[in-house]
N, C-alpha and C. Protein backbone atom coordinates (compact mmCIF):
# COMPACT_ATOMS: atom_id res chain seq x y z
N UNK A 1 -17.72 1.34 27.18
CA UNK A 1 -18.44 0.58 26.17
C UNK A 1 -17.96 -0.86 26.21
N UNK A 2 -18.65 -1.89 26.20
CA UNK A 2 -18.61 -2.99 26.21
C UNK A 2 -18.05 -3.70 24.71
N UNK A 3 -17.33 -4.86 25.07
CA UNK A 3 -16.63 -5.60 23.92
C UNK A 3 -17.98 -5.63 22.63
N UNK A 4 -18.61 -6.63 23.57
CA UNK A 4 -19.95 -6.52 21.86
C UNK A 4 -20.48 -5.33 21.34
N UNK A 5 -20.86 -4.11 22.22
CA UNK A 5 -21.51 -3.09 21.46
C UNK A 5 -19.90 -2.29 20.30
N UNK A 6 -18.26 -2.61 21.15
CA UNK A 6 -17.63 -1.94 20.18
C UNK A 6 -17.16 -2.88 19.15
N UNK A 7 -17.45 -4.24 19.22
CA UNK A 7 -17.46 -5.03 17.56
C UNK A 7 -18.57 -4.43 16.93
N UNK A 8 -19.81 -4.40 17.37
CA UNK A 8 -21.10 -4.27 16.65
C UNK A 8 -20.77 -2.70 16.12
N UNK A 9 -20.25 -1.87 16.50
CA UNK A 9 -19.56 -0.93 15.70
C UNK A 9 -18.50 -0.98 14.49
N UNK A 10 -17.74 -1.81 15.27
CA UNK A 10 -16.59 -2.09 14.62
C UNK A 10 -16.35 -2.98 12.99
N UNK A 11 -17.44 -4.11 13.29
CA UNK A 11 -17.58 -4.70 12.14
C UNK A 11 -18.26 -4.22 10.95
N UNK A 12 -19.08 -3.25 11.51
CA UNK A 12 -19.86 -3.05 9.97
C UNK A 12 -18.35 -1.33 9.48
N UNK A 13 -18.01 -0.95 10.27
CA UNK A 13 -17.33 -0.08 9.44
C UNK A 13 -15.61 -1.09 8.87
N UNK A 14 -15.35 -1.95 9.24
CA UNK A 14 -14.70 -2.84 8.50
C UNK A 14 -14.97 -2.91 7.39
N UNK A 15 -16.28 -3.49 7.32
CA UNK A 15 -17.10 -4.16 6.00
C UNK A 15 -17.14 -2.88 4.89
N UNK A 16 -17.44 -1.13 5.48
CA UNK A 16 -17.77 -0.40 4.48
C UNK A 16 -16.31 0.18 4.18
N UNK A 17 -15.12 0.58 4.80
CA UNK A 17 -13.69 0.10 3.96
C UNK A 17 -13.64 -0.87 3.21
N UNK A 18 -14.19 -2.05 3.54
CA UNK A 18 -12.95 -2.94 2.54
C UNK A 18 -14.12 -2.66 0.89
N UNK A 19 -15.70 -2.67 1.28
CA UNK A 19 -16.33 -1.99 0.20
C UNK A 19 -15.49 -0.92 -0.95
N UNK A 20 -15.42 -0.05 0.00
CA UNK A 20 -14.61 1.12 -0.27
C UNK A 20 -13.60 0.58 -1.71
N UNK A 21 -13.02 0.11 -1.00
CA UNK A 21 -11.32 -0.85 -1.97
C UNK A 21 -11.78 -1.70 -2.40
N UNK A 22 -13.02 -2.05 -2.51
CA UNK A 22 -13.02 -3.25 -3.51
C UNK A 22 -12.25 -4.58 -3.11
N UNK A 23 -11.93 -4.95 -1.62
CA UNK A 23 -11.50 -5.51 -1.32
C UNK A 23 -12.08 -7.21 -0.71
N UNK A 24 -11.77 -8.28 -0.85
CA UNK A 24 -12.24 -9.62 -0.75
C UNK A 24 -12.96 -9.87 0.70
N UNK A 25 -13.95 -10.64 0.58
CA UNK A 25 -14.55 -11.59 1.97
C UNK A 25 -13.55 -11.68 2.94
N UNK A 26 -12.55 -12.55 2.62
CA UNK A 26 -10.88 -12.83 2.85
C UNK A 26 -10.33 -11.85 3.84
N UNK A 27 -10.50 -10.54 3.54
CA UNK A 27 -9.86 -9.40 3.86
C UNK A 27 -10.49 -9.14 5.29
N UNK A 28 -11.51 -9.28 4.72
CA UNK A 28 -12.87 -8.60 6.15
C UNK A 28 -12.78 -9.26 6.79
N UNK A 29 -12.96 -11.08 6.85
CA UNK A 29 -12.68 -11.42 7.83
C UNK A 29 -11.94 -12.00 8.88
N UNK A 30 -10.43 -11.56 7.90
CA UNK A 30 -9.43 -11.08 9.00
C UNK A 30 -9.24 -10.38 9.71
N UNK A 31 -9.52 -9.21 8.60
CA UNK A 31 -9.44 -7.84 9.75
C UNK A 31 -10.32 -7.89 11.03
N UNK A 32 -11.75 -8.14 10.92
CA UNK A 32 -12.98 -8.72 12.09
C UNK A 32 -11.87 -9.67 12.89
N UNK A 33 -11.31 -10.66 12.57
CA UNK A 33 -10.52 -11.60 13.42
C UNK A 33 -9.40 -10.37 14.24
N UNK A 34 -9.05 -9.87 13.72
CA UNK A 34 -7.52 -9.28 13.82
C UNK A 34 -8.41 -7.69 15.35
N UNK A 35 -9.35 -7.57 15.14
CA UNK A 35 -10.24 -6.48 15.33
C UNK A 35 -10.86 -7.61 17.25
N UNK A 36 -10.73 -8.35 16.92
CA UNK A 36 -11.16 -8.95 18.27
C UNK A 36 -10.43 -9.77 18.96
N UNK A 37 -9.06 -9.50 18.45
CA UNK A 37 -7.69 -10.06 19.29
C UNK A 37 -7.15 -8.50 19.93
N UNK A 38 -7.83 -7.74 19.03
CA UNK A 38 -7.31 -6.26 20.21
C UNK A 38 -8.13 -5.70 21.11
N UNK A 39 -9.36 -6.66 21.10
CA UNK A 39 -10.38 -6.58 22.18
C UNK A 39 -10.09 -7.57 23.32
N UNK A 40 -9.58 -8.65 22.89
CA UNK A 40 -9.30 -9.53 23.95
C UNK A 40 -8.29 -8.97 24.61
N UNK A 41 -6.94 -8.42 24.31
CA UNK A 41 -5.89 -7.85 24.97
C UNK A 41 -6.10 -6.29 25.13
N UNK A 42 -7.04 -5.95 25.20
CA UNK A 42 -7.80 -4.70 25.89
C UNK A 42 -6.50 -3.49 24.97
N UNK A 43 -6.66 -3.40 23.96
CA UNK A 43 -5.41 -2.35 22.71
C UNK A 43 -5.81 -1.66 22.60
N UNK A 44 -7.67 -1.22 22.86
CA UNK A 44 -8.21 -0.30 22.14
C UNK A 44 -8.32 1.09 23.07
N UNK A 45 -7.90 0.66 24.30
CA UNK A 45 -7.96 1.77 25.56
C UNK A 45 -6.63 3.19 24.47
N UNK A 46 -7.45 4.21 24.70
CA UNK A 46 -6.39 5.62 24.05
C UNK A 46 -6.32 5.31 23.02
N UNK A 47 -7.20 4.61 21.89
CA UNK A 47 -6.80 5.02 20.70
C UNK A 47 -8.70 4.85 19.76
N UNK A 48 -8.32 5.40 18.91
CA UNK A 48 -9.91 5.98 18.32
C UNK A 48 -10.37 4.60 17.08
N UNK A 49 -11.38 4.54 17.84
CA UNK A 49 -12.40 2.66 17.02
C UNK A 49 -12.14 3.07 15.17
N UNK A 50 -11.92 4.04 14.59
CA UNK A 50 -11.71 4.34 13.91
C UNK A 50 -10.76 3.74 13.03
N UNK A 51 -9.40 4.60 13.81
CA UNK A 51 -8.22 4.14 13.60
C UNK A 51 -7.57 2.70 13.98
N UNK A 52 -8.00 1.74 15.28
CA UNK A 52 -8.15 0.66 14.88
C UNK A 52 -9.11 -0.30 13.40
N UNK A 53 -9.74 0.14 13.07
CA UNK A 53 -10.81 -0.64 12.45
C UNK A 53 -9.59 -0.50 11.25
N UNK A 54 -9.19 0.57 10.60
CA UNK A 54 -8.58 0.93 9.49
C UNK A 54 -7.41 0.26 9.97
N UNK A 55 -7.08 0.11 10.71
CA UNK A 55 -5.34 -0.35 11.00
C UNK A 55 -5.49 -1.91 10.64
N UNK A 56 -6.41 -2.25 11.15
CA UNK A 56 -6.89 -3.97 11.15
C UNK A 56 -7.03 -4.19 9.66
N UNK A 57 -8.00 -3.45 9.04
CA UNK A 57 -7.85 -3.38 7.43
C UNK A 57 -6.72 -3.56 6.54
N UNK A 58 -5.85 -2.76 6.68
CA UNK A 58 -4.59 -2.66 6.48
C UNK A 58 -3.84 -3.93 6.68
N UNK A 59 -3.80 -4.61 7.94
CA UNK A 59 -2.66 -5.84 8.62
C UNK A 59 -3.38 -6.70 7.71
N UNK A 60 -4.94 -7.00 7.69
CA UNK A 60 -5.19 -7.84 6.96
C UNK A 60 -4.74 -8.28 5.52
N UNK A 61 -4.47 -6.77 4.54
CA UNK A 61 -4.13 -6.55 3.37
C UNK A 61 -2.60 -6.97 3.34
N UNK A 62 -2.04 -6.71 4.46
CA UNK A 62 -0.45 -7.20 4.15
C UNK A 62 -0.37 -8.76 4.30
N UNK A 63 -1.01 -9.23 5.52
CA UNK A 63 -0.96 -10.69 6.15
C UNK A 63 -1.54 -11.68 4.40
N UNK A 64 -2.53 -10.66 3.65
CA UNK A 64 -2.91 -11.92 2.79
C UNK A 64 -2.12 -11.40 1.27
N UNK A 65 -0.77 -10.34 1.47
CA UNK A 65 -0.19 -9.72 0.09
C UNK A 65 -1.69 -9.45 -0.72
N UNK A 66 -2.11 -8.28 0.10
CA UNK A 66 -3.20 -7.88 -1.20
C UNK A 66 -2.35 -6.22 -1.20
N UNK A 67 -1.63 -5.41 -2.04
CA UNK A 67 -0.76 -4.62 -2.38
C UNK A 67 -2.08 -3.31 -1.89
N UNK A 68 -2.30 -2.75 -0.89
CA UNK A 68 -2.93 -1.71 -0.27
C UNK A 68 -1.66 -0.73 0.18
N UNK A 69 -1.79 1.01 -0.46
CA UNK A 69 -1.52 2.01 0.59
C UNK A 69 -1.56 2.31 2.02
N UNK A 70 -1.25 2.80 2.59
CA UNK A 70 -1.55 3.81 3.73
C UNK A 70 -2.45 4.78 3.11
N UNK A 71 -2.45 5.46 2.18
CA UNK A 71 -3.29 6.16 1.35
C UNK A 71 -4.56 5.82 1.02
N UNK A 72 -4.84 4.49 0.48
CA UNK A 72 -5.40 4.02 -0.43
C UNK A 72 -6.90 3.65 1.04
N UNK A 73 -5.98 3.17 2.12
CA UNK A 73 -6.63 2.87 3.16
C UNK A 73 -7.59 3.83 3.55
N UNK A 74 -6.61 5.10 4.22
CA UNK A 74 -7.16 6.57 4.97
C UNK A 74 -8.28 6.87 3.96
N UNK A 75 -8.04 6.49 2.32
CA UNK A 75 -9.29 7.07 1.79
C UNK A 75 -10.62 6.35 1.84
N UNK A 76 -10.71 5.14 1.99
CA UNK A 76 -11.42 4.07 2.49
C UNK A 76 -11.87 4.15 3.81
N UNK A 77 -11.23 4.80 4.76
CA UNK A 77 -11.67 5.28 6.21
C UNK A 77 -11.76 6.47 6.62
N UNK A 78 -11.92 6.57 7.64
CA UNK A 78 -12.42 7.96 8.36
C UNK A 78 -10.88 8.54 8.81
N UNK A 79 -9.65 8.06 9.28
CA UNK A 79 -8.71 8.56 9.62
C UNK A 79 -7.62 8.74 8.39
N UNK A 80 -6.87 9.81 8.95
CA UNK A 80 -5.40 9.65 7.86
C UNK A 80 -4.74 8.39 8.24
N UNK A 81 -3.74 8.64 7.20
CA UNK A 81 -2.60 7.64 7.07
C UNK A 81 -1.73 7.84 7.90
N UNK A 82 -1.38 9.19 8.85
CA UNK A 82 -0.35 8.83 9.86
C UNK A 82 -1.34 8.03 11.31
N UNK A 83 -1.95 7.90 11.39
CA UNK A 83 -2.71 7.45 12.57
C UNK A 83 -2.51 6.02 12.17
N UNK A 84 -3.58 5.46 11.16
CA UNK A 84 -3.46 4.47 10.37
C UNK A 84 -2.18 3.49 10.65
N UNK A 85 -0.88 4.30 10.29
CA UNK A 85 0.73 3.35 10.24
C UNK A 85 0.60 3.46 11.99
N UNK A 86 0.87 4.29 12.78
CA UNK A 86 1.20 4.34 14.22
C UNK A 86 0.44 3.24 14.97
N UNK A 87 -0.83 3.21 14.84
CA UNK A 87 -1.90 2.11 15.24
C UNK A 87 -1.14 0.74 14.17
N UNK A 88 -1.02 0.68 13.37
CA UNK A 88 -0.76 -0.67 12.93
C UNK A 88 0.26 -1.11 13.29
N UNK A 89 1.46 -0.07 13.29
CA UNK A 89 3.06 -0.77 14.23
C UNK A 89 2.79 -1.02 15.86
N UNK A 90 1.70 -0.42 16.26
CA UNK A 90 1.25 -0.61 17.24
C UNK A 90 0.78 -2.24 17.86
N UNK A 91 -0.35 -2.45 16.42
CA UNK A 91 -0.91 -3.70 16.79
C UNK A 91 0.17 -4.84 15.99
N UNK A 92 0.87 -4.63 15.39
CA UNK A 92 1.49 -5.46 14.62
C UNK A 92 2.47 -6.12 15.51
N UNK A 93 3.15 -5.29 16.74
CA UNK A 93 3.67 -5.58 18.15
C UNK A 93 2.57 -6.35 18.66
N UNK A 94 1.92 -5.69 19.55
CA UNK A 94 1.20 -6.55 20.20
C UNK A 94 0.50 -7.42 20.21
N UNK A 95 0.12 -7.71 18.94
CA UNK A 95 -0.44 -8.82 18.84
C UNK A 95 0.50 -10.10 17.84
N UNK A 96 1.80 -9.60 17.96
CA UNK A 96 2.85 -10.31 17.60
C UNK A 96 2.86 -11.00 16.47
N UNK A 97 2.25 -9.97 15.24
CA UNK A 97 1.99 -10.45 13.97
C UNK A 97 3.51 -10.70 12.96
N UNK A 98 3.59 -11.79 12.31
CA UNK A 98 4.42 -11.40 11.54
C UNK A 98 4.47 -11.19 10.02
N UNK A 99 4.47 -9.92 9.29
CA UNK A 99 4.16 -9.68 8.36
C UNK A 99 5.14 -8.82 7.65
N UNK A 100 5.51 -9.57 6.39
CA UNK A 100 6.72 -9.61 5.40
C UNK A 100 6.45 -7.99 4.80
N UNK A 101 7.58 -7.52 4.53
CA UNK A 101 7.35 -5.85 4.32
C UNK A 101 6.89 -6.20 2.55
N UNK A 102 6.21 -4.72 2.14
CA UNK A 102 5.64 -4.93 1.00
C UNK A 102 6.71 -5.30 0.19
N UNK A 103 6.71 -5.52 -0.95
CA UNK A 103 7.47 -5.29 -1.97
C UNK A 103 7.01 -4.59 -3.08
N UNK A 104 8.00 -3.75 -3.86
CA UNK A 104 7.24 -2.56 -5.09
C UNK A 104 6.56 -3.68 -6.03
N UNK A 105 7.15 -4.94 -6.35
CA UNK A 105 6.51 -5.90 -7.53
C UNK A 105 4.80 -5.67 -6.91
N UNK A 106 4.53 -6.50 -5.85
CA UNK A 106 3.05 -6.21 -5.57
C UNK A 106 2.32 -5.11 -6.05
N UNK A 107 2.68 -4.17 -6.63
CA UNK A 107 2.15 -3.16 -7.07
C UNK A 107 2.20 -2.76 -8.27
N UNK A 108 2.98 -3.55 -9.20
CA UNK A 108 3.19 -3.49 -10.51
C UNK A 108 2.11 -3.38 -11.40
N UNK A 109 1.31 -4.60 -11.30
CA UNK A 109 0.05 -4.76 -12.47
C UNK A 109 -1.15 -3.92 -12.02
N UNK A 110 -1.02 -3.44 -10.76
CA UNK A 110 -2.52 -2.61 -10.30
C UNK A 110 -2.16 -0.91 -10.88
N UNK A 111 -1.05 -0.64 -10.88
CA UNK A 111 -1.05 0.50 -10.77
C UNK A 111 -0.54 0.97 -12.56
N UNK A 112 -0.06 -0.44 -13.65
CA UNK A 112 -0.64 -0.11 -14.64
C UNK A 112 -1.48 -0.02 -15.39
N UNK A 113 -2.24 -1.17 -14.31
CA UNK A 113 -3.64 -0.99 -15.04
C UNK A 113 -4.44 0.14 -15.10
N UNK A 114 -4.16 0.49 -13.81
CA UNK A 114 -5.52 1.91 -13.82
C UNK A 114 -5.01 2.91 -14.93
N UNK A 115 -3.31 2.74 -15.25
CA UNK A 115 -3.04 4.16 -15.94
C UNK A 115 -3.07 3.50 -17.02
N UNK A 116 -3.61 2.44 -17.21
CA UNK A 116 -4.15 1.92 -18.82
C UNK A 116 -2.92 1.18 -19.75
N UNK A 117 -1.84 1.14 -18.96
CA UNK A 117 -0.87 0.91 -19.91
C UNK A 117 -0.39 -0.62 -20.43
N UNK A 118 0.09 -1.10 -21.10
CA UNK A 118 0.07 -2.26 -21.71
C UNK A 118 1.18 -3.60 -20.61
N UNK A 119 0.63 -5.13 -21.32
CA UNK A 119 1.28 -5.29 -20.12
C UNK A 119 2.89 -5.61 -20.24
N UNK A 120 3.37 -4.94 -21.83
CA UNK A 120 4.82 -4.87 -21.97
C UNK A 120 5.28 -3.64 -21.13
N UNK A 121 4.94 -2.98 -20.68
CA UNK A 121 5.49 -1.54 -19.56
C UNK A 121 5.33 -2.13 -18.34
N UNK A 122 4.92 -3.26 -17.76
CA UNK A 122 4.36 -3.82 -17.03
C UNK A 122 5.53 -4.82 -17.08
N UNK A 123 5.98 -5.55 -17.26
CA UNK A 123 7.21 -6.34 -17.85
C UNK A 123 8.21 -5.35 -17.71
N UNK A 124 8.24 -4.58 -18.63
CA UNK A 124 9.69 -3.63 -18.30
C UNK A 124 9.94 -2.64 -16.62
N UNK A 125 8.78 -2.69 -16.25
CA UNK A 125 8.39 -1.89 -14.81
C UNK A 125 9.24 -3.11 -14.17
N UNK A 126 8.67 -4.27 -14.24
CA UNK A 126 9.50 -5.75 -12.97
C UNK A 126 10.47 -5.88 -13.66
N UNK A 127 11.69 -5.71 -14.44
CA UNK A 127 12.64 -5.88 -15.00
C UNK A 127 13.39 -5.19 -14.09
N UNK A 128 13.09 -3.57 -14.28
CA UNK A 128 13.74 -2.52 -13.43
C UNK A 128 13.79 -2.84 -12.29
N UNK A 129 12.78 -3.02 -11.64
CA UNK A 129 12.40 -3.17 -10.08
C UNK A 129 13.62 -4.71 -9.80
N UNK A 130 13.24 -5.43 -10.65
CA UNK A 130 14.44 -6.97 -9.97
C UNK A 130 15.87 -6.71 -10.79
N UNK A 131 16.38 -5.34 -11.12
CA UNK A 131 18.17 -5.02 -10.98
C UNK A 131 18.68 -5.10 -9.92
N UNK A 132 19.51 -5.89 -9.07
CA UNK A 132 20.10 -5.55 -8.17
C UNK A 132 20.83 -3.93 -7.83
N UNK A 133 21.22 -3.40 -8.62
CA UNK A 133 21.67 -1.84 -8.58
C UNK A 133 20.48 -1.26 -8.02
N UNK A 134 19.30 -1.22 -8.75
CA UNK A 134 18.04 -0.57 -8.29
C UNK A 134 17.65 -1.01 -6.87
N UNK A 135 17.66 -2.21 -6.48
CA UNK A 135 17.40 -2.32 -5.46
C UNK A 135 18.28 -1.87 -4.14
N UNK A 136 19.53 -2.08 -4.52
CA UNK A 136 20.27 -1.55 -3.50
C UNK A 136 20.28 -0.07 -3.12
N UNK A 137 19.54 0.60 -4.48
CA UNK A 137 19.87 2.44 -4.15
C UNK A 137 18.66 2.85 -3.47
N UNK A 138 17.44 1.79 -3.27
CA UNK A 138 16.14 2.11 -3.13
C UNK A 138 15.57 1.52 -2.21
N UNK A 139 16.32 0.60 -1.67
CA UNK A 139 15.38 -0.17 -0.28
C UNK A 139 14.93 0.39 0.76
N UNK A 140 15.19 1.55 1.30
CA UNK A 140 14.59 2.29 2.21
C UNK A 140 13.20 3.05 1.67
N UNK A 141 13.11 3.27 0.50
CA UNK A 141 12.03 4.17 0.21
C UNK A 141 10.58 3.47 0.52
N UNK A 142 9.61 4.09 0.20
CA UNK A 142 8.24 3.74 0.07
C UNK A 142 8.00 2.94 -1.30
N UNK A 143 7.71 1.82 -0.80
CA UNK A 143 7.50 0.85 -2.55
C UNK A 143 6.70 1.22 -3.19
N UNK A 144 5.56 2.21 -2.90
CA UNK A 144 4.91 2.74 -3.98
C UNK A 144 5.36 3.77 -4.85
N UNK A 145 6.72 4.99 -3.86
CA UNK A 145 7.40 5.34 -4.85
C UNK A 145 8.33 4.76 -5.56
N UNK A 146 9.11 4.06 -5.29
CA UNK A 146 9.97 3.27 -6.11
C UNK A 146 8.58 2.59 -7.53
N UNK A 147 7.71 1.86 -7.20
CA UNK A 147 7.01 1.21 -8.16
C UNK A 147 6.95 2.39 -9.58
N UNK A 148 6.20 3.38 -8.77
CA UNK A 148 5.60 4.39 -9.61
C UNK A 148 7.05 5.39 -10.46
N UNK A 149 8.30 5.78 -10.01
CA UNK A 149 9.39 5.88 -10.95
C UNK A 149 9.61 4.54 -11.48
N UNK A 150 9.51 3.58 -11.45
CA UNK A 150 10.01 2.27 -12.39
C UNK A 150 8.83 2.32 -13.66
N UNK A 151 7.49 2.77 -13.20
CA UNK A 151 6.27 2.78 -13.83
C UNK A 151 6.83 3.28 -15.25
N UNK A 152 7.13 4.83 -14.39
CA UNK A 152 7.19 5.91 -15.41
C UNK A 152 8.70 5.89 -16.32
N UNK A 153 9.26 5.43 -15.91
CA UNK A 153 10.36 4.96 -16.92
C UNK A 153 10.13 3.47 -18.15
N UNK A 154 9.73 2.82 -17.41
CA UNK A 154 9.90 2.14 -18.38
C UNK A 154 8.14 2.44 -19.46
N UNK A 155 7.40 3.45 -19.18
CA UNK A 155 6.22 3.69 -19.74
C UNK A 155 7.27 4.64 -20.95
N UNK A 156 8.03 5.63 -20.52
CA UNK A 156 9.12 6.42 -21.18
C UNK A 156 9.65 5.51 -22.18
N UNK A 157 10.32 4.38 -21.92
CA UNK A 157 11.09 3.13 -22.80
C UNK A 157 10.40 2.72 -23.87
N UNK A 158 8.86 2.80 -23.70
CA UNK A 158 7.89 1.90 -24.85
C UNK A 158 7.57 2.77 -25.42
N UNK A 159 7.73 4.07 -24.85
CA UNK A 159 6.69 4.85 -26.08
C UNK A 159 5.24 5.27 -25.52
N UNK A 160 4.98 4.52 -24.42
CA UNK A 160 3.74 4.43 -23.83
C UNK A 160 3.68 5.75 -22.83
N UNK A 161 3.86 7.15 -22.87
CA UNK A 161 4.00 8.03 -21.90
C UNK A 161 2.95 8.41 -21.41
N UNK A 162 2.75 8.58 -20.03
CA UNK A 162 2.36 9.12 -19.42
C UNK A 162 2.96 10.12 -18.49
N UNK A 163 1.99 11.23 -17.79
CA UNK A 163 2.93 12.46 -17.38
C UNK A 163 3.01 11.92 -15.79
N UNK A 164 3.91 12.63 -15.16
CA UNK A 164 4.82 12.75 -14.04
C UNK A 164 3.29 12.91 -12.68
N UNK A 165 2.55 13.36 -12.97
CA UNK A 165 1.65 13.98 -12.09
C UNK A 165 0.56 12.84 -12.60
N UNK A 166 -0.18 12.09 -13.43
CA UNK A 166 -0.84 10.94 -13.58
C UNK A 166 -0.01 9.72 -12.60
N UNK A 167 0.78 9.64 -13.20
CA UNK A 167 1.33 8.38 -12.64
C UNK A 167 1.56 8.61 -11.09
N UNK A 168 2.30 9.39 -10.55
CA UNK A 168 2.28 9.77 -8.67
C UNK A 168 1.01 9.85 -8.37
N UNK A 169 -0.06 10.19 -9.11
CA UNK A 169 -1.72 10.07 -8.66
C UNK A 169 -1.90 8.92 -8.52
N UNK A 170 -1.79 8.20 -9.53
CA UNK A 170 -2.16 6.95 -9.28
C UNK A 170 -1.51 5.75 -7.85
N UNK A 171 -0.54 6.31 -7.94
CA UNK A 171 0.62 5.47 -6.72
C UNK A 171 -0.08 5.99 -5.70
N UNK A 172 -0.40 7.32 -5.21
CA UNK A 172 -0.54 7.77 -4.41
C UNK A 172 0.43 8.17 -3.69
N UNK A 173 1.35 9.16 -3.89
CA UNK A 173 2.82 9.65 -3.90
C UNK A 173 2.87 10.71 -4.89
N UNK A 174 3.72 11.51 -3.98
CA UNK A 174 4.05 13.03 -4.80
C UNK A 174 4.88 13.19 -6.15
N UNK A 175 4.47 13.98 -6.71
CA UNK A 175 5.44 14.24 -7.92
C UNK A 175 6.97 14.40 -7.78
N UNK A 176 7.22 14.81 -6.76
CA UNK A 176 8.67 15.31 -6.16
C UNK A 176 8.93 13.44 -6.06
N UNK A 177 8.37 13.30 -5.29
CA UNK A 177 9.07 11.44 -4.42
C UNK A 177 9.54 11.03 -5.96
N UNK A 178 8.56 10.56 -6.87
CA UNK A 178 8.33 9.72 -7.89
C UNK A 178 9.57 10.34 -8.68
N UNK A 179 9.60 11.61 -8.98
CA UNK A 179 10.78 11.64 -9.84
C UNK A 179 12.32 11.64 -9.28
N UNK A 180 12.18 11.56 -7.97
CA UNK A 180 13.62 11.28 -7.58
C UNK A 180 13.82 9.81 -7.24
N UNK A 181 12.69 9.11 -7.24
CA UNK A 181 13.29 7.67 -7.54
C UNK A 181 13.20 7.18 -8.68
N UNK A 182 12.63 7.70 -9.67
CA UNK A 182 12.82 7.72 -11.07
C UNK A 182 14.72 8.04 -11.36
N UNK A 183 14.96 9.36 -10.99
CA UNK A 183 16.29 9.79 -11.18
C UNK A 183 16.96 8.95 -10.41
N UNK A 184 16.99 8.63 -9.54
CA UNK A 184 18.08 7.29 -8.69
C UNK A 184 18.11 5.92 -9.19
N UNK A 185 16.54 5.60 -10.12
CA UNK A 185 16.81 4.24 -11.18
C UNK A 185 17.76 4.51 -12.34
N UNK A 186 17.83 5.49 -12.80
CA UNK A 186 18.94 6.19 -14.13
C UNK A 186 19.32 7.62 -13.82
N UNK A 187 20.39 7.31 -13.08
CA UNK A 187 21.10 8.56 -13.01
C UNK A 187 21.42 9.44 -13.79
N UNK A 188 21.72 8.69 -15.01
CA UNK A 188 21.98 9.58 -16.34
C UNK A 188 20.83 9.81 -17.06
N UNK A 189 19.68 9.28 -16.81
CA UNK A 189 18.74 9.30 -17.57
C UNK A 189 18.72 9.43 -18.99
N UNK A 190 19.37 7.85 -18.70
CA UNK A 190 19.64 7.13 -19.89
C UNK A 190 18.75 5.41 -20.06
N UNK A 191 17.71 5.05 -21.14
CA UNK A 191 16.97 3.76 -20.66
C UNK A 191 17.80 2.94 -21.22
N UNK A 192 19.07 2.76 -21.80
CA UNK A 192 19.73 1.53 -22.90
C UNK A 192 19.35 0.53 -21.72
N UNK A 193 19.70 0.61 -20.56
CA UNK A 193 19.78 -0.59 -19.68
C UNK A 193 18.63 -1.62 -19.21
N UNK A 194 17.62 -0.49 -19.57
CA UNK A 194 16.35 -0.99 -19.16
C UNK A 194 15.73 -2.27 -20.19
């Protein structure tokens, strides 16, 4: 298949992801940019138009800090999320991108909004998240679990509760993840500090 007939594929299922997410002009037409620098360096040989298109989606979302899953993506596209990350560390090499790892703050105000919560839990969520203690016990994890135990604690702190299985829905992360980085923000599970 030829370069133009696999953009002319390629672009319109760009366009119906970033639909998908509700995601900006901005987005699309990076990813379209980002989508024909792996055509020029011939990237797409052994791997499925699919899973590039979604991977490109993705680089775009980090390159412009718009706070997107691996999750959030795969549901927006036709592939999972392990294809999705493999193709993007993939192109993120080769096409010698450089793009700053997420941080859990990026995810703060989206993910209380959907669970409705006020924007003082929202405040106490980035309080937690910028402790140095917290950060040091948690930098390896997935920032959406770390976000989503900071969520749910400091939602715990206000009064504002929500359950264990809402809030990991919303992150997109398991109930198990979320409450053990919940338990590694307060070991004692104790909030005075918060």
């Amino acid at each position: 298949m030829k370069g133009d007939k696999r953009l002319a594929i390629a672009l319109p299922e760009i366009d119906r992801i970033c639909r998908n997410l509700g995601l900006s002009r901005t987005i699309r037409e990076s990813a379209a940019t980002s989508f024909r620098a792996v055509l020029r360096k011939d990237l797409l040989r052994g791997r499925s138009m699919d899973g590039v298109t979604a991977a490109c989606v993705y680089m775009a979302c980090r390159e412009h800090r718009v706070p997107r899953t691996l999750l959030e993506i795969a549901g927006g596209g036709r592939v999972g999320w392990k294809e999705i990350a493999r193709t993007y560390r993939v192109l993120r090499h080769e096409l010698q991108k450089q793009i700053l790892p997420v941080q859990p703050l990026d995810y703060v105000e989206r993910f209380c909004s959907a669970l409705k919560l006020s924007a003082t839990v929202a405040k106490r969520a980035r309080l937690i998240l910028t402790e140095p203690l917290i950060l040091e016990r948690l930098n390896t994890r997935n920032p959406a679990v770390v976000v989503a135990g900071a969520i749910y604690l400091a939602a715990l702190a206000e009064g504002e509760e929500r359950t264990q299985l809402d809030v990991a829905q919303t992150a997109g992360v398991s109930t198990v993840s979320m409450r053990n980085s919940s338990r590694a923000m307060d070991l004692d599970y104790r909030l005075e500090w918060i």
